[in-house]
PDB file of N, CA and C in Angstrom:
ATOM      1  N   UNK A   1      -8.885  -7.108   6.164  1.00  0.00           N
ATOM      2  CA  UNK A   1      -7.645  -7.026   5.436  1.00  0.00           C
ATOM      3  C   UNK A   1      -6.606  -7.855   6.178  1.00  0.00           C
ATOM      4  N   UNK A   2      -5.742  -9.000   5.169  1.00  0.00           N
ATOM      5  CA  UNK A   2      -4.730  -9.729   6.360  1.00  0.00           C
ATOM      6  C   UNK A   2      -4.154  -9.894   5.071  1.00  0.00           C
ATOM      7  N   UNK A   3      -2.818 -10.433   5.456  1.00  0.00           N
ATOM      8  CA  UNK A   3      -1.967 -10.654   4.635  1.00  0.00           C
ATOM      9  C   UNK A   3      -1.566 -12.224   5.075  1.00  0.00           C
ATOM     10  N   UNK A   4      -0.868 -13.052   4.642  1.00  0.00           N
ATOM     11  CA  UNK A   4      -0.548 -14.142   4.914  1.00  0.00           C
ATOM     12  C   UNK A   4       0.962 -14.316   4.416  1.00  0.00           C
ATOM     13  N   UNK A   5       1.774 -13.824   3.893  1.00  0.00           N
ATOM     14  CA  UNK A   5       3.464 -13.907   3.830  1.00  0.00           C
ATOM     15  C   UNK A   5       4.039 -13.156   4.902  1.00  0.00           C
ATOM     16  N   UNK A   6       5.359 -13.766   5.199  1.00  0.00           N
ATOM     17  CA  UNK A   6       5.805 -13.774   6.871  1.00  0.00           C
ATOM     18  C   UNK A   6       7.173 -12.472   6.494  1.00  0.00           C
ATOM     19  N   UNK A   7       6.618 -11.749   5.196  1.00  0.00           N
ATOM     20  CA  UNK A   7       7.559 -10.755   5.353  1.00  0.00           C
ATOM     21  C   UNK A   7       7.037  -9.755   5.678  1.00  0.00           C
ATOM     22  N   UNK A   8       7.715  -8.559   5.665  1.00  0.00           N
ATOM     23  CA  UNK A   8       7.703  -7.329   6.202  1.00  0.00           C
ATOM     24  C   UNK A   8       8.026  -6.323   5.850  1.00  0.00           C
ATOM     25  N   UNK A   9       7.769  -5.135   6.117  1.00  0.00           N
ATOM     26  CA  UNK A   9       8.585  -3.955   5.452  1.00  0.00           C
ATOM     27  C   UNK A   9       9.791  -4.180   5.281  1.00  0.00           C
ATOM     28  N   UNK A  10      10.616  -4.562   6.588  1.00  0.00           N
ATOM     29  CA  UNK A  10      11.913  -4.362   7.165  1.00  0.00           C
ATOM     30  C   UNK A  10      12.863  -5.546   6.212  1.00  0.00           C
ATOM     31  N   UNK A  11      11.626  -6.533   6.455  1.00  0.00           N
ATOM     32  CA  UNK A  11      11.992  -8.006   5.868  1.00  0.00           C
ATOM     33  C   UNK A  11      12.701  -7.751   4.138  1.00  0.00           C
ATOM     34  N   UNK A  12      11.705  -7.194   3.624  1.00  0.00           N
ATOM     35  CA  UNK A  12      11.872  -6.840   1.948  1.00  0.00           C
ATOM     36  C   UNK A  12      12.850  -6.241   2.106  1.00  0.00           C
ATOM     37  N   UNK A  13      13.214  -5.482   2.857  1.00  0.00           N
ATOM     38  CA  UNK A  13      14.517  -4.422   2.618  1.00  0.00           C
ATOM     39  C   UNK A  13      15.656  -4.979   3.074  1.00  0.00           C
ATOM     40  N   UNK A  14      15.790  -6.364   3.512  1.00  0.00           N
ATOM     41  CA  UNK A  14      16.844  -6.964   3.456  1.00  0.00           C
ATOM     42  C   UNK A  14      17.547  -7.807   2.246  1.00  0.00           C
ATOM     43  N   UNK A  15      16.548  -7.458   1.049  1.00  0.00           N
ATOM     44  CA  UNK A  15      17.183  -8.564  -0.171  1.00  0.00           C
ATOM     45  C   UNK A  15      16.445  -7.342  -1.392  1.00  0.00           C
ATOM     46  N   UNK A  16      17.826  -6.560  -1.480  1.00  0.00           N
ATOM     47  CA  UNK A  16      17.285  -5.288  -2.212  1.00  0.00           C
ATOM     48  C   UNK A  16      17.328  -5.668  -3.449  1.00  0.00           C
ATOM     49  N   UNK A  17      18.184  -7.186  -3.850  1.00  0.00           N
ATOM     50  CA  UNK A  17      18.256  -7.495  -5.199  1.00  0.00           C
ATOM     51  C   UNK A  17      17.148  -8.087  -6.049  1.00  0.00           C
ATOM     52  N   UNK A  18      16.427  -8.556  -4.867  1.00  0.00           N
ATOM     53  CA  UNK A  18      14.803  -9.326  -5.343  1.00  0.00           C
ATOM     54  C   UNK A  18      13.621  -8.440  -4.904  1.00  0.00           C
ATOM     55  N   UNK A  19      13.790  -7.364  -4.832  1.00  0.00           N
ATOM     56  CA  UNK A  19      13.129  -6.345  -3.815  1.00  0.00           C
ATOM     57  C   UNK A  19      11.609  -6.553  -4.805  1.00  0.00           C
ATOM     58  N   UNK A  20      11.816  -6.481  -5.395  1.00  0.00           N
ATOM     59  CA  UNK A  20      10.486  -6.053  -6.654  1.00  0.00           C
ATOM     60  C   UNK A  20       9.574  -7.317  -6.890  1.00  0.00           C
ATOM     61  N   UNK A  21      10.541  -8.608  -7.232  1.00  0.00           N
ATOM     62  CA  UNK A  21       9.965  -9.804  -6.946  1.00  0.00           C
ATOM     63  C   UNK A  21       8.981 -10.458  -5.538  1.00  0.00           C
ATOM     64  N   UNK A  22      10.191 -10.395  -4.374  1.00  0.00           N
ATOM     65  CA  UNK A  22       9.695 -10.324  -2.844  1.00  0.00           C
ATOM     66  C   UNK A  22       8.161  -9.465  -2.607  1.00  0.00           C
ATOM     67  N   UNK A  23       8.374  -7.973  -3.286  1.00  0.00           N
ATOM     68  CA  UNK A  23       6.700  -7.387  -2.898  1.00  0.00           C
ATOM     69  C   UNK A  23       5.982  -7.762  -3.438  1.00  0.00           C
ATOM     70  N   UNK A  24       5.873  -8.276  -4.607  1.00  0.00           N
ATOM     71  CA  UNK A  24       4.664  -8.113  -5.910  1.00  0.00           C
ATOM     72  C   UNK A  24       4.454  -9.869  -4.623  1.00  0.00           C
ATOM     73  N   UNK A  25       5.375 -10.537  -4.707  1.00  0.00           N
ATOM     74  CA  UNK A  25       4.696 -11.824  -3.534  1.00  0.00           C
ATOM     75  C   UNK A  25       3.428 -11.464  -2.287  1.00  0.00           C
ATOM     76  N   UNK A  26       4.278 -10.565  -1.695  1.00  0.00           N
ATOM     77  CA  UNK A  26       3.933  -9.624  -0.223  1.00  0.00           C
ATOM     78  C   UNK A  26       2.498  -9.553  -0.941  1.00  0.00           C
ATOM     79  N   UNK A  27       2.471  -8.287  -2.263  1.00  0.00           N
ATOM     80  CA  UNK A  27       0.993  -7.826  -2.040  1.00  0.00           C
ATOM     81  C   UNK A  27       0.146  -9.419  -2.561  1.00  0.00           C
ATOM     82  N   UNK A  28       0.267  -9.972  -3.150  1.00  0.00           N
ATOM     83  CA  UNK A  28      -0.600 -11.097  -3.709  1.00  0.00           C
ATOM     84  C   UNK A  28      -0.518 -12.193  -2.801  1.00  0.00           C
ATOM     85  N   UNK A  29       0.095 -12.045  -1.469  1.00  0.00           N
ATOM     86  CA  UNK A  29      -1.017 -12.778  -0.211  1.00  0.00           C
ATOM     87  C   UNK A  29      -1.628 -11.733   0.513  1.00  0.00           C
ATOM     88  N   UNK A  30      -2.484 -10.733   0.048  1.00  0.00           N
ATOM     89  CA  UNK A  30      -3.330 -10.252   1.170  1.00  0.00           C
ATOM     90  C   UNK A  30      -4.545 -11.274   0.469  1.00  0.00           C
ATOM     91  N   UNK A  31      -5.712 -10.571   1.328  1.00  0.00           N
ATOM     92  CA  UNK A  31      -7.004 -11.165   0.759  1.00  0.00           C
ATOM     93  C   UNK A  31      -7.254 -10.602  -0.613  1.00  0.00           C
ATOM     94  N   UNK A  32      -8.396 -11.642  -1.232  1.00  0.00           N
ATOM     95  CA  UNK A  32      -8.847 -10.591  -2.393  1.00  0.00           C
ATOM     96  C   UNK A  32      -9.255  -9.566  -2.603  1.00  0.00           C
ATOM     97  N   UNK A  33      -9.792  -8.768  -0.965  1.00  0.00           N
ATOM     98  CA  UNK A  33     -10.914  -7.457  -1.351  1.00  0.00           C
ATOM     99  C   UNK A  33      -9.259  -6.689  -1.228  1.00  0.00           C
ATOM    100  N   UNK A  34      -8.308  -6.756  -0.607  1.00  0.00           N
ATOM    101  CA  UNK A  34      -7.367  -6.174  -0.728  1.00  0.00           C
ATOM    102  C   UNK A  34      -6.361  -5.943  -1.925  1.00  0.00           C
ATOM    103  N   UNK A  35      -6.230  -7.086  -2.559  1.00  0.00           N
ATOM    104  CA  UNK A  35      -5.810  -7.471  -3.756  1.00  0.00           C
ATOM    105  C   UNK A  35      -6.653  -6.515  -4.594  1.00  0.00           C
ATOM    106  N   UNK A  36      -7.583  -6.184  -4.701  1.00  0.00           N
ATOM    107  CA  UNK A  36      -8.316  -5.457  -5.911  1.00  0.00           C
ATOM    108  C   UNK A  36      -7.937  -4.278  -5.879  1.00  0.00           C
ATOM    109  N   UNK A  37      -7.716  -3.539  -4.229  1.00  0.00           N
ATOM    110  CA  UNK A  37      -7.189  -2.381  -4.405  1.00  0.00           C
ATOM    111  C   UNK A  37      -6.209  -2.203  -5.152  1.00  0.00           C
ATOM    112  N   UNK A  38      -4.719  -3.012  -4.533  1.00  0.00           N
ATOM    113  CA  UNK A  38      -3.831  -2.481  -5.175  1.00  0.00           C
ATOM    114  C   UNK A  38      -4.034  -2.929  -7.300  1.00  0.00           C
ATOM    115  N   UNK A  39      -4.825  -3.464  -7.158  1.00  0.00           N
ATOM    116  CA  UNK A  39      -4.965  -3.705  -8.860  1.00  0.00           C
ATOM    117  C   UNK A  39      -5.600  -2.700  -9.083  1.00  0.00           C
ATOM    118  N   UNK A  40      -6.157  -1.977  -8.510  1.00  0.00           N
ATOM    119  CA  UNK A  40      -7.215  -0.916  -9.227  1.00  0.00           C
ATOM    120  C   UNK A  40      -6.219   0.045  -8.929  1.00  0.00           C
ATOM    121  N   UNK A  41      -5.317   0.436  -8.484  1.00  0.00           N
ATOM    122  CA  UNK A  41      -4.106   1.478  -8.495  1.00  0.00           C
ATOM    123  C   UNK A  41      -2.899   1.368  -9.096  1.00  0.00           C
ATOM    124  N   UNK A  42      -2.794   0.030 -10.013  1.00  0.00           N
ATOM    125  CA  UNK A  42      -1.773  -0.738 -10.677  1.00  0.00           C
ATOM    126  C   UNK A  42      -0.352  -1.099 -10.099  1.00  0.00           C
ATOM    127  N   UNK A  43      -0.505  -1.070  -8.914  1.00  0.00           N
ATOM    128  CA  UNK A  43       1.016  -1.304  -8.468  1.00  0.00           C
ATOM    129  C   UNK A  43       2.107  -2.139  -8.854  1.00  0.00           C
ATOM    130  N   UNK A  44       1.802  -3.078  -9.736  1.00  0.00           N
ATOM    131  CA  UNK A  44       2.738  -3.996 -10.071  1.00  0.00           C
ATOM    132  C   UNK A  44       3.430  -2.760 -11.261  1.00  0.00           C
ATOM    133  N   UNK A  45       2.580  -2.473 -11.819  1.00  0.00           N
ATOM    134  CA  UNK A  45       3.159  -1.135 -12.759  1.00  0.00           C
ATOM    135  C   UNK A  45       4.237  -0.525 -11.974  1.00  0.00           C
ATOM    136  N   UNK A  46       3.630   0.081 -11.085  1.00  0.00           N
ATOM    137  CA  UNK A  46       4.250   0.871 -10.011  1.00  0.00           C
ATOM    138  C   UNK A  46       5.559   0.615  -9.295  1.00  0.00           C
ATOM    139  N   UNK A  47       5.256  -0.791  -9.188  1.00  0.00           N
ATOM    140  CA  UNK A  47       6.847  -1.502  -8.546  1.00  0.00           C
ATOM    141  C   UNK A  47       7.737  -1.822  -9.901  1.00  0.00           C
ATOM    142  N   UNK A  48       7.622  -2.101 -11.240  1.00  0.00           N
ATOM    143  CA  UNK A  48       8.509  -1.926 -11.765  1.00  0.00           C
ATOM    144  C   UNK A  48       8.913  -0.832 -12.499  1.00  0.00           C
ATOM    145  N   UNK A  49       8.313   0.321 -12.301  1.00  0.00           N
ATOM    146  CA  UNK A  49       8.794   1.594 -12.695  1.00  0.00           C
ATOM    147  C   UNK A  49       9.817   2.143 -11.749  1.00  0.00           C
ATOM    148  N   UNK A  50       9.306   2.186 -10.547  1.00  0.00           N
ATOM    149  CA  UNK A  50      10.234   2.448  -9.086  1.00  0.00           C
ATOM    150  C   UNK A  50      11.588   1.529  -9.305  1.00  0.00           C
ATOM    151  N   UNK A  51      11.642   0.376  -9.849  1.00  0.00           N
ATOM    152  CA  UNK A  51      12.733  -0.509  -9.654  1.00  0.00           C
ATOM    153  C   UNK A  51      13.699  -0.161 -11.133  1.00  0.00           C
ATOM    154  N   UNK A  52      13.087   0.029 -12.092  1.00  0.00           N
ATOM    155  CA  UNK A  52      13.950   0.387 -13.172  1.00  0.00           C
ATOM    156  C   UNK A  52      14.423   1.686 -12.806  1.00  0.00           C
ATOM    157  N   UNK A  53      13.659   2.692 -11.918  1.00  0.00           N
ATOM    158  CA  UNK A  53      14.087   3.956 -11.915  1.00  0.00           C
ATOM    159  C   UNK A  53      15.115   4.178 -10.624  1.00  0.00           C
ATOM    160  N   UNK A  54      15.221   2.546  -9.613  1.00  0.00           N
ATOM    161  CA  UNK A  54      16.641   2.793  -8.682  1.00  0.00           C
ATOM    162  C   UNK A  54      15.955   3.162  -7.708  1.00  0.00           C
ATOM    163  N   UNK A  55      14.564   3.239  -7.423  1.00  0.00           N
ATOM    164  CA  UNK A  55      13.756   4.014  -6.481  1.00  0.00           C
ATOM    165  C   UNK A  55      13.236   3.208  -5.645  1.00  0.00           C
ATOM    166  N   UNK A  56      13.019   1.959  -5.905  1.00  0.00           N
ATOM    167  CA  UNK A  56      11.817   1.228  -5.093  1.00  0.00           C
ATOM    168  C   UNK A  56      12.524   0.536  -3.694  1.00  0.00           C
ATOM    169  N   UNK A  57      13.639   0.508  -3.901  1.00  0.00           N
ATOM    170  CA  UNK A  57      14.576   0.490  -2.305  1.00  0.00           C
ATOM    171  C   UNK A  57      14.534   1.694  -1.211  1.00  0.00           C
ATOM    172  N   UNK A  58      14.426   2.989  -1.863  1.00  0.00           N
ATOM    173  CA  UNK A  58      14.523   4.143  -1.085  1.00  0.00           C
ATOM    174  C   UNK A  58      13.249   4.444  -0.794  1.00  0.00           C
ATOM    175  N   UNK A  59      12.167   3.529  -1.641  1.00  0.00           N
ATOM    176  CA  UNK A  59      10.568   4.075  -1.126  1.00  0.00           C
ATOM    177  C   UNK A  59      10.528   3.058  -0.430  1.00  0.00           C
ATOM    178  N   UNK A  60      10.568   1.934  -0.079  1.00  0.00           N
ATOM    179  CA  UNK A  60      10.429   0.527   0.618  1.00  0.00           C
ATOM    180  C   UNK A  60      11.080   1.139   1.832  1.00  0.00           C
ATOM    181  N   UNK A  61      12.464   1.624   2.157  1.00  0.00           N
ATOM    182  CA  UNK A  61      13.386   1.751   3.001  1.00  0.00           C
ATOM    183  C   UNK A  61      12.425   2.727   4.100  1.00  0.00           C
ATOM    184  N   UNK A  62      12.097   3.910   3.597  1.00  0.00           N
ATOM    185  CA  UNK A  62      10.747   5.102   4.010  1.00  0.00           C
ATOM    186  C   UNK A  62      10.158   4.580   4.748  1.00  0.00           C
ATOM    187  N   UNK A  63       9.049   3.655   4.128  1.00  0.00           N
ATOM    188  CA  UNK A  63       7.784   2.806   4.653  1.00  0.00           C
ATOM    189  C   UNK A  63       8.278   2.116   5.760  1.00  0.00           C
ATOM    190  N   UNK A  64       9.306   1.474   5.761  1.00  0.00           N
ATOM    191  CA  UNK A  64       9.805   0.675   7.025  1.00  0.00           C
ATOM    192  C   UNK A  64       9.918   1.570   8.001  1.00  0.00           C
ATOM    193  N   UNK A  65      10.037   2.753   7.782  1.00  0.00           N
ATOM    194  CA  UNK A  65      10.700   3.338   9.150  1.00  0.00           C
ATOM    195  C   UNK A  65       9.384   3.796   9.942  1.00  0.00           C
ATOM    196  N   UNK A  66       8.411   4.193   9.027  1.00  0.00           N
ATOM    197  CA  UNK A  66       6.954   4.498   9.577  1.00  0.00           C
ATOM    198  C   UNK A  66       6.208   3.290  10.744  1.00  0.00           C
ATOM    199  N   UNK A  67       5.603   3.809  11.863  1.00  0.00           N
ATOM    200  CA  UNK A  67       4.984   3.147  12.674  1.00  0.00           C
ATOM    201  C   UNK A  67       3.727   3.497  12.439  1.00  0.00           C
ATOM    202  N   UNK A  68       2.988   2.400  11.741  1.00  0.00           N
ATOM    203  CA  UNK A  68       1.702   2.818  11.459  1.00  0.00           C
ATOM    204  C   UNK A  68       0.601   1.566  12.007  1.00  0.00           C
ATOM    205  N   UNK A  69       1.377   0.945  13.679  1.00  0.00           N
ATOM    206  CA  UNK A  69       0.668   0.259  14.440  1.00  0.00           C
ATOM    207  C   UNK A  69      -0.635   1.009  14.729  1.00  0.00           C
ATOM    208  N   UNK A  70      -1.519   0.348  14.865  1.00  0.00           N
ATOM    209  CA  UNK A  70      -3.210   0.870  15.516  1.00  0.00           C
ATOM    210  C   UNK A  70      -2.475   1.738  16.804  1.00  0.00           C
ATOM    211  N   UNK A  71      -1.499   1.213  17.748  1.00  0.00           N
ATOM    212  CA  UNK A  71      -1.270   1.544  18.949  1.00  0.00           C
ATOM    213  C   UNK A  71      -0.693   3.330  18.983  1.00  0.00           C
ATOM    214  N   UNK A  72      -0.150   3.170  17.150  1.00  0.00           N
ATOM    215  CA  UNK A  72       0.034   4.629  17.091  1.00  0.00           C
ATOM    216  C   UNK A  72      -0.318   5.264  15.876  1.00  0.00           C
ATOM    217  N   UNK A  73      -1.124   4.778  15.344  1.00  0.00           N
ATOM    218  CA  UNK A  73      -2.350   5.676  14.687  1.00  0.00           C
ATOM    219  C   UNK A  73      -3.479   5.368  14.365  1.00  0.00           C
ATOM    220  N   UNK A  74      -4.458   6.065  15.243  1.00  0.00           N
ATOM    221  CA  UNK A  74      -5.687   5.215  15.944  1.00  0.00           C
ATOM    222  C   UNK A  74      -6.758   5.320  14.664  1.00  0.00           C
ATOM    223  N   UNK A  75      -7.265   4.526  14.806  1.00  0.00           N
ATOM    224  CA  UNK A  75      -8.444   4.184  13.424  1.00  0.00           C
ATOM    225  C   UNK A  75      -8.964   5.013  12.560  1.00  0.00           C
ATOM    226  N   UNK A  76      -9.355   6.003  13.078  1.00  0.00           N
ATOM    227  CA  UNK A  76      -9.742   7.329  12.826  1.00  0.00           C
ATOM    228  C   UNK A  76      -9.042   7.982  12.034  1.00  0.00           C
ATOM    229  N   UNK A  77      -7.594   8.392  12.397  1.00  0.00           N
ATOM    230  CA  UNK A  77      -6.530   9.022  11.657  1.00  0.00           C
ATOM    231  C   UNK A  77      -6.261   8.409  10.548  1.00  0.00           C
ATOM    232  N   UNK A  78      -6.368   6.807  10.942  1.00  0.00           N
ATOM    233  CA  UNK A  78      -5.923   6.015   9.957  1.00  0.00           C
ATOM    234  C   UNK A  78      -6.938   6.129   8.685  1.00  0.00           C
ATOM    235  N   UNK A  79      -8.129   6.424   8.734  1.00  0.00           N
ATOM    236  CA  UNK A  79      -9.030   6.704   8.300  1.00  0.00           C
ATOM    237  C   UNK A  79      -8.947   8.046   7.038  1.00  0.00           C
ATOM    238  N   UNK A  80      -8.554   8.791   7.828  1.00  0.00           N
ATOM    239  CA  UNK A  80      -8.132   9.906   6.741  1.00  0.00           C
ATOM    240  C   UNK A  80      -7.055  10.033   5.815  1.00  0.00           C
ATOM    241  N   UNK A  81      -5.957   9.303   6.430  1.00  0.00           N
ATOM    242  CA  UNK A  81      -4.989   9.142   5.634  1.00  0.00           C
ATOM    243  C   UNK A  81      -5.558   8.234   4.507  1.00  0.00           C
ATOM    244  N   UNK A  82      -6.066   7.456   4.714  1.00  0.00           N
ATOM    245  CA  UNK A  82      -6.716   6.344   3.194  1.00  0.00           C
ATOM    246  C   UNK A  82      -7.126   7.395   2.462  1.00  0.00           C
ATOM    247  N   UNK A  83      -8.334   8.353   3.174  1.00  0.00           N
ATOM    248  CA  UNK A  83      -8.929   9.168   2.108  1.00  0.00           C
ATOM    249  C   UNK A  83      -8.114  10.011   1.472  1.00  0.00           C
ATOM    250  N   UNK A  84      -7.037  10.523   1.929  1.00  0.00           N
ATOM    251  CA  UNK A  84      -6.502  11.702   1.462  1.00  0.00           C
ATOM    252  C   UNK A  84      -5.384  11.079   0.236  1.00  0.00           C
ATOM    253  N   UNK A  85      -5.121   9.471   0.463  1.00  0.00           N
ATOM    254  CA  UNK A  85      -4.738   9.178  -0.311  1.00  0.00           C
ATOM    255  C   UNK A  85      -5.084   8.599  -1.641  1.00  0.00           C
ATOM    256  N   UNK A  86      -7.065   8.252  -1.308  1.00  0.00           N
ATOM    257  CA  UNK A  86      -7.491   8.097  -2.234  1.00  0.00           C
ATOM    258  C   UNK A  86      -7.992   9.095  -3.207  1.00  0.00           C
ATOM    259  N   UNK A  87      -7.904  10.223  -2.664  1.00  0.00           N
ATOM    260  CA  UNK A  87      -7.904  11.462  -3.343  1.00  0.00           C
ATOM    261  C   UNK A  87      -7.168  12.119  -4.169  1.00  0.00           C
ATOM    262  N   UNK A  88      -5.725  12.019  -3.637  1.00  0.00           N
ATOM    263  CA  UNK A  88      -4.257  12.431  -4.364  1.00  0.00           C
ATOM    264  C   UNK A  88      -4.212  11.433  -5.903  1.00  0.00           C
ATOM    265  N   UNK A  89      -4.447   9.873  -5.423  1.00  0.00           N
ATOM    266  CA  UNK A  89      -4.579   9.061  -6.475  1.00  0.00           C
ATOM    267  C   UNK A  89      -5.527   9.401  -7.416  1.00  0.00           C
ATOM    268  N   UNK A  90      -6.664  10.033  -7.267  1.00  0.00           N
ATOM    269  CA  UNK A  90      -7.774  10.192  -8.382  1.00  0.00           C
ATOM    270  C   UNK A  90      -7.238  11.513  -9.160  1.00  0.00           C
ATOM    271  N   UNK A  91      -6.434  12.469  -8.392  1.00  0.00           N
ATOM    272  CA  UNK A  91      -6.514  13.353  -8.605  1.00  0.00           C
ATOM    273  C   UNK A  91      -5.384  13.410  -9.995  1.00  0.00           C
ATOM    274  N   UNK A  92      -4.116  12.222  -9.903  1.00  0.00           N
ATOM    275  CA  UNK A  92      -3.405  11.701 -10.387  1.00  0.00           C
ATOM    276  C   UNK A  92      -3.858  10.818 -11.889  1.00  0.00           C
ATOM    277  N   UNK A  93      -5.341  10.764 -11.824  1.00  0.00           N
ATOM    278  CA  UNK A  93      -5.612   9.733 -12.799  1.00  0.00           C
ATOM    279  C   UNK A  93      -7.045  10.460 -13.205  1.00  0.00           C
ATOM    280  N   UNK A  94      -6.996  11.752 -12.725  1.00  0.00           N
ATOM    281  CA  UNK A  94      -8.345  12.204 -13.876  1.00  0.00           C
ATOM    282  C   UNK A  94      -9.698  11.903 -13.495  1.00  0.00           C
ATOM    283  N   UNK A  95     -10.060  10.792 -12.270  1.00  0.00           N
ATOM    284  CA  UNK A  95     -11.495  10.213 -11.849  1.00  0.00           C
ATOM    285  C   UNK A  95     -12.227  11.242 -11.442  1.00  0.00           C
ATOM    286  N   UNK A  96     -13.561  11.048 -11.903  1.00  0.00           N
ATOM    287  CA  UNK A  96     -14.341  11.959 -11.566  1.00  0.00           C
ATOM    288  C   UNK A  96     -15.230  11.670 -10.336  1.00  0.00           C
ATOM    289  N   UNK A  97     -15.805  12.223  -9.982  1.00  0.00           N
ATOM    290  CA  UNK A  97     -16.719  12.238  -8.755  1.00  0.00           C
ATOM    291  C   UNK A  97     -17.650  10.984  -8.994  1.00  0.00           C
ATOM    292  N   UNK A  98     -17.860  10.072  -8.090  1.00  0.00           N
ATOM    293  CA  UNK A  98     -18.365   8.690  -8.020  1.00  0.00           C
ATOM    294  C   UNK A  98     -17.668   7.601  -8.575  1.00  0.00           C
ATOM    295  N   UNK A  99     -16.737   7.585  -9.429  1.00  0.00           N
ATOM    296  CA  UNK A  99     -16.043   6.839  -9.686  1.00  0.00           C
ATOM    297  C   UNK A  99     -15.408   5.877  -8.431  1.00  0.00           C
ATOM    298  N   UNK A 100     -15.271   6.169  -7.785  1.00  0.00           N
ATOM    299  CA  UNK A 100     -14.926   5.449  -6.656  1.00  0.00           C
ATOM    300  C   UNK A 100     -15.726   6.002  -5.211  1.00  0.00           C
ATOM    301  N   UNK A 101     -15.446   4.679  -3.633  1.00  0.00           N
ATOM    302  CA  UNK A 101     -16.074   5.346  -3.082  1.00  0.00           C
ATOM    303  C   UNK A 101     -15.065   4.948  -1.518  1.00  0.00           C
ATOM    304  N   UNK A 102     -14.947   5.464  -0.544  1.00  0.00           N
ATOM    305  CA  UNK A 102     -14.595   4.789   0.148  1.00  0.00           C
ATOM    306  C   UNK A 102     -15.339   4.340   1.675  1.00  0.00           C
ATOM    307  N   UNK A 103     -15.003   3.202   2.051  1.00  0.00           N
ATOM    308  CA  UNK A 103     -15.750   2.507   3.077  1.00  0.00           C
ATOM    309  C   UNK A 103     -15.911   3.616   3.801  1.00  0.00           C
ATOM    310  N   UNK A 104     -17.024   3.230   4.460  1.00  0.00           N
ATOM    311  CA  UNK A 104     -17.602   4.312   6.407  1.00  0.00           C
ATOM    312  C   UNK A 104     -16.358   3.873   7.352  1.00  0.00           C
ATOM    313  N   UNK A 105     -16.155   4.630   7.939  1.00  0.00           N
ATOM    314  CA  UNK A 105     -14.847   4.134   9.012  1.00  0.00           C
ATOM    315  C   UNK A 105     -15.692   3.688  10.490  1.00  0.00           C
ATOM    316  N   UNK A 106     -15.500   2.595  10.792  1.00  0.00           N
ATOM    317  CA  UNK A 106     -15.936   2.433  12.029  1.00  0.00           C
ATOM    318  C   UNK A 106     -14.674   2.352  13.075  1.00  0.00           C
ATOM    319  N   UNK A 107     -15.105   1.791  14.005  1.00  0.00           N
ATOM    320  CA  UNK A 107     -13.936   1.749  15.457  1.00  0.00           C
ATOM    321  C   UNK A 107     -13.129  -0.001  15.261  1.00  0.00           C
ATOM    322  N   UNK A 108     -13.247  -0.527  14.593  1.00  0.00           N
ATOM    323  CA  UNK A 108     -12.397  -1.438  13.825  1.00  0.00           C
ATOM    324  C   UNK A 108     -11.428  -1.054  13.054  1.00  0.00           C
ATOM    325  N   UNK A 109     -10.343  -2.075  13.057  1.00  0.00           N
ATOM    326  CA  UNK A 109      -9.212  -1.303  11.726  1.00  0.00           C
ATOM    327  C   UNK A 109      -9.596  -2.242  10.501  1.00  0.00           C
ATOM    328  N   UNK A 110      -9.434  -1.638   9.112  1.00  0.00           N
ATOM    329  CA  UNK A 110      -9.948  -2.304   8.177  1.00  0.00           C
ATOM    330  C   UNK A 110      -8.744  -2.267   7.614  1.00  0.00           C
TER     331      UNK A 110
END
């Protein structure tokens, strides 16, 4: 997983007027296996619902403040949090069991 635009959490939250424009950029330079995620969770949906609803500055603003360096949340943890979030999301959209699956966690960050 890499991203290739030189912004940032912090970065986006300095131009709250293009905020929605600036991410939908952000997510469409990661790679493609990354890119599919957020398409398979619809986020572009997502970012302009948050932005018509006045929200997507105060959820952007959140995320920035989180330190979610490897140095402080080690692979593992990081690990569960995906799942628990890929769980909340299914749970959100009705998927049934196999519908999705998620990677083995090794001692790499993915």
């Amino acid at each position: 997983m890499y991203n290739t635009s030189t912004y940032t959490f912090e970065s986006l939250c300095n131009d709250p007027d293009q905020l929605a424009e600036n991410l939908d950029y952000y997510i469409n330079q990661y790679d493609e296996e990354t890119k599919e995620i957020f398409d398979k969770f619809d986020f572009d949906h997502q970012i302009e619902r948050l932005a018509e609803a006045d929200l997507l500055f105060k959820v952007m603003q959140s995320f920035a403040e989180i330190d979610l360096h490897p140095d402080t949340v080690p692979n593992e943890e990081m690990g569960y949090i995906y799942e628990e979030l890929i769980r909340k999301f299914n749970e959100l959209s009705n998927e049934t069991a196999g519908e999705h699956f998620t990677p083995e966690r090794s001692s790499s960050r993915w």
